[in-house]
Protein backbone atom coordinates (compact mmCIF):
# COMPACT_ATOMS: atom_id res chain seq x y z
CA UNK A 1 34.80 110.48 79.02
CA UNK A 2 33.37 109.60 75.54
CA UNK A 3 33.29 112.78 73.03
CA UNK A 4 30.88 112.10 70.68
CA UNK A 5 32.39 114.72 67.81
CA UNK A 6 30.06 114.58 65.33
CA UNK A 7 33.18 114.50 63.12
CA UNK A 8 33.14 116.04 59.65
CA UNK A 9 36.71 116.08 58.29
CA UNK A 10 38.01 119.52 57.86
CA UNK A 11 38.48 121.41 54.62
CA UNK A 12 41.81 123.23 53.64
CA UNK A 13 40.96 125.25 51.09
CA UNK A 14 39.57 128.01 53.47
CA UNK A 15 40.59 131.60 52.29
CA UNK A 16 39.86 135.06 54.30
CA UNK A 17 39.69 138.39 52.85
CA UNK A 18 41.25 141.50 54.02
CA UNK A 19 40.18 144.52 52.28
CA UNK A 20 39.29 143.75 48.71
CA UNK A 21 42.12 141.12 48.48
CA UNK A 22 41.73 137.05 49.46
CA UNK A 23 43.93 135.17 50.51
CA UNK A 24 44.15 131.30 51.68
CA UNK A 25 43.66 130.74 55.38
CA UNK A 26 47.51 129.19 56.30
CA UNK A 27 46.73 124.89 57.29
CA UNK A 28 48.08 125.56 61.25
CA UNK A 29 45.40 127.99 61.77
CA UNK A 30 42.83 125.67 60.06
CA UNK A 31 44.29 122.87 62.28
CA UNK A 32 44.18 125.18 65.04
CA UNK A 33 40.13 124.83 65.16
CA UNK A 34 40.11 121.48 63.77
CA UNK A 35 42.15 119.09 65.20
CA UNK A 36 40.02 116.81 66.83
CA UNK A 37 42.51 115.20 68.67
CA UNK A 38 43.12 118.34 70.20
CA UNK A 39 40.91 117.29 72.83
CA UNK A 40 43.60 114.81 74.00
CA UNK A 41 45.39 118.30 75.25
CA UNK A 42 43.32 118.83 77.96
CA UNK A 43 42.84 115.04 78.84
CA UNK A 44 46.69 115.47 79.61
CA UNK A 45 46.24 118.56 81.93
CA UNK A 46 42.95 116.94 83.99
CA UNK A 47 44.45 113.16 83.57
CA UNK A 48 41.10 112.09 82.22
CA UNK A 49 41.27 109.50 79.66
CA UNK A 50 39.02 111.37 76.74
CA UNK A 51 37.70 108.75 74.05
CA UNK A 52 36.79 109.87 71.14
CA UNK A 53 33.90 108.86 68.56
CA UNK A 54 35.31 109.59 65.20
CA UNK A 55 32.95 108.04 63.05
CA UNK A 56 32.49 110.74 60.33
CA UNK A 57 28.89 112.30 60.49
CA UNK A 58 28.47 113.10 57.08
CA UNK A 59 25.73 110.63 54.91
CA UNK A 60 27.56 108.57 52.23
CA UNK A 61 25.95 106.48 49.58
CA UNK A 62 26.30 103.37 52.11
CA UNK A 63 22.78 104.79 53.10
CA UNK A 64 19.24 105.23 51.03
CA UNK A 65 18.54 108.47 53.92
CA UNK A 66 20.01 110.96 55.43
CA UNK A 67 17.83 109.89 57.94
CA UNK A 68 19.02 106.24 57.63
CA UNK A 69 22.80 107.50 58.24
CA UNK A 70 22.14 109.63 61.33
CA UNK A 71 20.12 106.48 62.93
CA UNK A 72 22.81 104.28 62.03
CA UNK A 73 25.37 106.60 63.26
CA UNK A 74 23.79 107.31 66.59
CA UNK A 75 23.30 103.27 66.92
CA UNK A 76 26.72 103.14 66.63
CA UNK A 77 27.22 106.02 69.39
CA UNK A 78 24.67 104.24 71.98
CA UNK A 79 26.69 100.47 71.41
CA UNK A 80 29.90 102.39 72.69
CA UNK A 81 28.32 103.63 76.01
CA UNK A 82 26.77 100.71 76.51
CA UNK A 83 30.79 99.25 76.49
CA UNK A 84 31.63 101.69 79.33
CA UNK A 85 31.60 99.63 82.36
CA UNK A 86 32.31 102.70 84.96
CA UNK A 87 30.83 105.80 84.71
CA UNK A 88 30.93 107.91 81.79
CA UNK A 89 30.83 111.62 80.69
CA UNK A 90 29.26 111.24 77.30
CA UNK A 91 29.83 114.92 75.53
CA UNK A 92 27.61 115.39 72.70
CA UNK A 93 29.17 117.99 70.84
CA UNK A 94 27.06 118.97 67.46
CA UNK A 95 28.45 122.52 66.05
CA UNK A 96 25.16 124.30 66.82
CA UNK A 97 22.85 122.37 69.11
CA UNK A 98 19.42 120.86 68.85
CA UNK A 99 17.79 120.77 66.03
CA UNK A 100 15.08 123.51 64.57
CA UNK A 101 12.65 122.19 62.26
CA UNK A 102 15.23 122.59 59.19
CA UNK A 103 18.28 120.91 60.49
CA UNK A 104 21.47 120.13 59.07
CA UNK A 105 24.87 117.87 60.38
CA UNK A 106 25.72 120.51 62.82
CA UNK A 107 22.39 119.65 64.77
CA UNK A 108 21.29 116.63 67.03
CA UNK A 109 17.48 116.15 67.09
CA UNK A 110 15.92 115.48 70.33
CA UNK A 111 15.18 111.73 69.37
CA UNK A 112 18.67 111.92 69.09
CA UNK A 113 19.26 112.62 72.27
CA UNK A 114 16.99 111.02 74.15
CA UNK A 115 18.34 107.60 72.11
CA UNK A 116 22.19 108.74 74.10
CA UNK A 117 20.50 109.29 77.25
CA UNK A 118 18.67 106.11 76.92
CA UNK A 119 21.51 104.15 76.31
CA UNK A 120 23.47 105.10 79.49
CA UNK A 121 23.61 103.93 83.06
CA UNK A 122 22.81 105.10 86.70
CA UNK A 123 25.87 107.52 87.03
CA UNK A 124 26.98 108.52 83.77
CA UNK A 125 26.56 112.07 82.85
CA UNK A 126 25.37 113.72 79.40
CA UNK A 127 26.96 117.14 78.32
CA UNK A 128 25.52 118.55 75.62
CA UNK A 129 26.72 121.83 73.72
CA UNK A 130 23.80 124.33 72.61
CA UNK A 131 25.29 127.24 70.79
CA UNK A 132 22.73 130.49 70.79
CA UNK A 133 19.90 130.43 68.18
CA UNK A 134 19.51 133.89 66.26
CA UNK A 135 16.43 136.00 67.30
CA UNK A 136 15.97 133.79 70.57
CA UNK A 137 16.58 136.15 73.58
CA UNK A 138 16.03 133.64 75.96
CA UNK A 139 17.84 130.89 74.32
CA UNK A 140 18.73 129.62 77.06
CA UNK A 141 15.76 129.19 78.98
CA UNK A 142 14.17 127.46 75.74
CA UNK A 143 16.72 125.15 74.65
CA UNK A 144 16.79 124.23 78.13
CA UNK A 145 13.30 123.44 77.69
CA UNK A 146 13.66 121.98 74.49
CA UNK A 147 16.31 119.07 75.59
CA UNK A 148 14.70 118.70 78.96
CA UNK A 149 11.96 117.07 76.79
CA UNK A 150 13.69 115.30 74.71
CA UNK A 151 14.90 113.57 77.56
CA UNK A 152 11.54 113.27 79.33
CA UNK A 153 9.64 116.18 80.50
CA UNK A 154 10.07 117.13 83.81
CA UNK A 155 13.48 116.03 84.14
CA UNK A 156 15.95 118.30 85.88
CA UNK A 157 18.91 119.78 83.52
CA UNK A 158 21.36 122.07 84.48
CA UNK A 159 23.48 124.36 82.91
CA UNK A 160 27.19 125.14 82.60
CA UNK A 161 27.72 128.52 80.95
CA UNK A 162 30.57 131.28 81.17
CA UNK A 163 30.20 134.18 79.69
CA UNK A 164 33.32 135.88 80.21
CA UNK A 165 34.43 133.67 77.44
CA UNK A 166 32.04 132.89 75.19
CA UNK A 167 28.11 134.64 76.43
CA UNK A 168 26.63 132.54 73.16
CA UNK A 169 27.69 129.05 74.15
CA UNK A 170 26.17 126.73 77.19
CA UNK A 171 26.43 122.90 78.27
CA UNK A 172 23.27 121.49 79.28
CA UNK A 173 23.95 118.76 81.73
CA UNK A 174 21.86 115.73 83.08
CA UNK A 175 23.03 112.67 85.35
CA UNK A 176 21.33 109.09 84.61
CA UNK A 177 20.49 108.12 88.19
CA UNK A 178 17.50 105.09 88.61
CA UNK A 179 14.84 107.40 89.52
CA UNK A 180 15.31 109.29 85.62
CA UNK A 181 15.77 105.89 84.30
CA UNK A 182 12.23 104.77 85.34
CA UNK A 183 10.37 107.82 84.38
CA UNK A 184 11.74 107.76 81.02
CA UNK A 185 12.08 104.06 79.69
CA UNK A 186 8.82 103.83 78.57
């Protein structure tokens, strides 16, 4: 498996506030939510071996864009699949989802996406976390939509959600197989 993090490093200077009073947020609760190695935890439990892309996805002066940064960094994301001789989960994990038209690091944009999906093989698998989008009842329904065509429209996704623990979070899931591969390559 291949978790593509979409790392930003995490701050410490987080504080909460409890009445009128604030107070700093203690560093093992910050570490709690994240440690991105934290993943390796349930790699252990499933015996998967869980890879992890830890390029930082934040835009540095390296790059004239933003836009330059995130194509560079997702050039760097397709070179490791292609590395992956077996078959591959590939778990694109931004903290929200797809991108709306005024997007930020904690969204992929479907050319995004459709440059991971392009970059894999018959067999390997793309899991993608969508968080819910404010004001969309049917979230899930459109976003569905939404990274169905970023892929290629018409292509079958399916959905992983649970909401017993969290009712605002899915995975949207697609397999590579040939038949995908030639409908969409173009």
């Amino acid at each position: 498996m291949l978790h593509v993090a979409l790392y930003r490093p995490a701050s410490y200077n987080y504080h909460f506030s409890i009445g009128d009073t604030t107070e700093p947020l203690p560093v093992e609760v910050v570490r709690h939510f994240r440690d991105i190695d934290d993943i390796q935890r349930l790699a252990e439990a499933t015996n998967l071996k869980i890879d992890i892309h830890r390029d930082t996805f934040q835009w540095n002066r390296e790059f004239r864009t933003k836009k330059d940064f995130r194509e560079n960094y997702f050039d760097k994301v397709t070179t490791k699949i292609r590395q992956y001789r077996d078959s591959v989960i590939v778990f694109l994990d931004p903290d929200t989802g797809i991108a709306p038209v005024n997007y930020d690091y904690k969204h992929v944009t479907p050319r995004e996406i459709r440059k991971t999906f392009l970059a894999m093989k018959s067999g390997d698998v793309l899991l993608f976390y969508q968080h819910s989008r404010r004001g969309d009842r049917d979230w899930v329904n459109s976003t569905k939509k939404e990274f169905s065509e970023a892929i290629g429209a018409g292509v079958p996704v399916d959905t992983i959600t649970c909401n017993q623990i969290a009712s605002d979070v899915m995975l949207l899931v697609i397999e590579r197989s040939k038949w995908i591969g030639s409908a969409i390559d173009t």
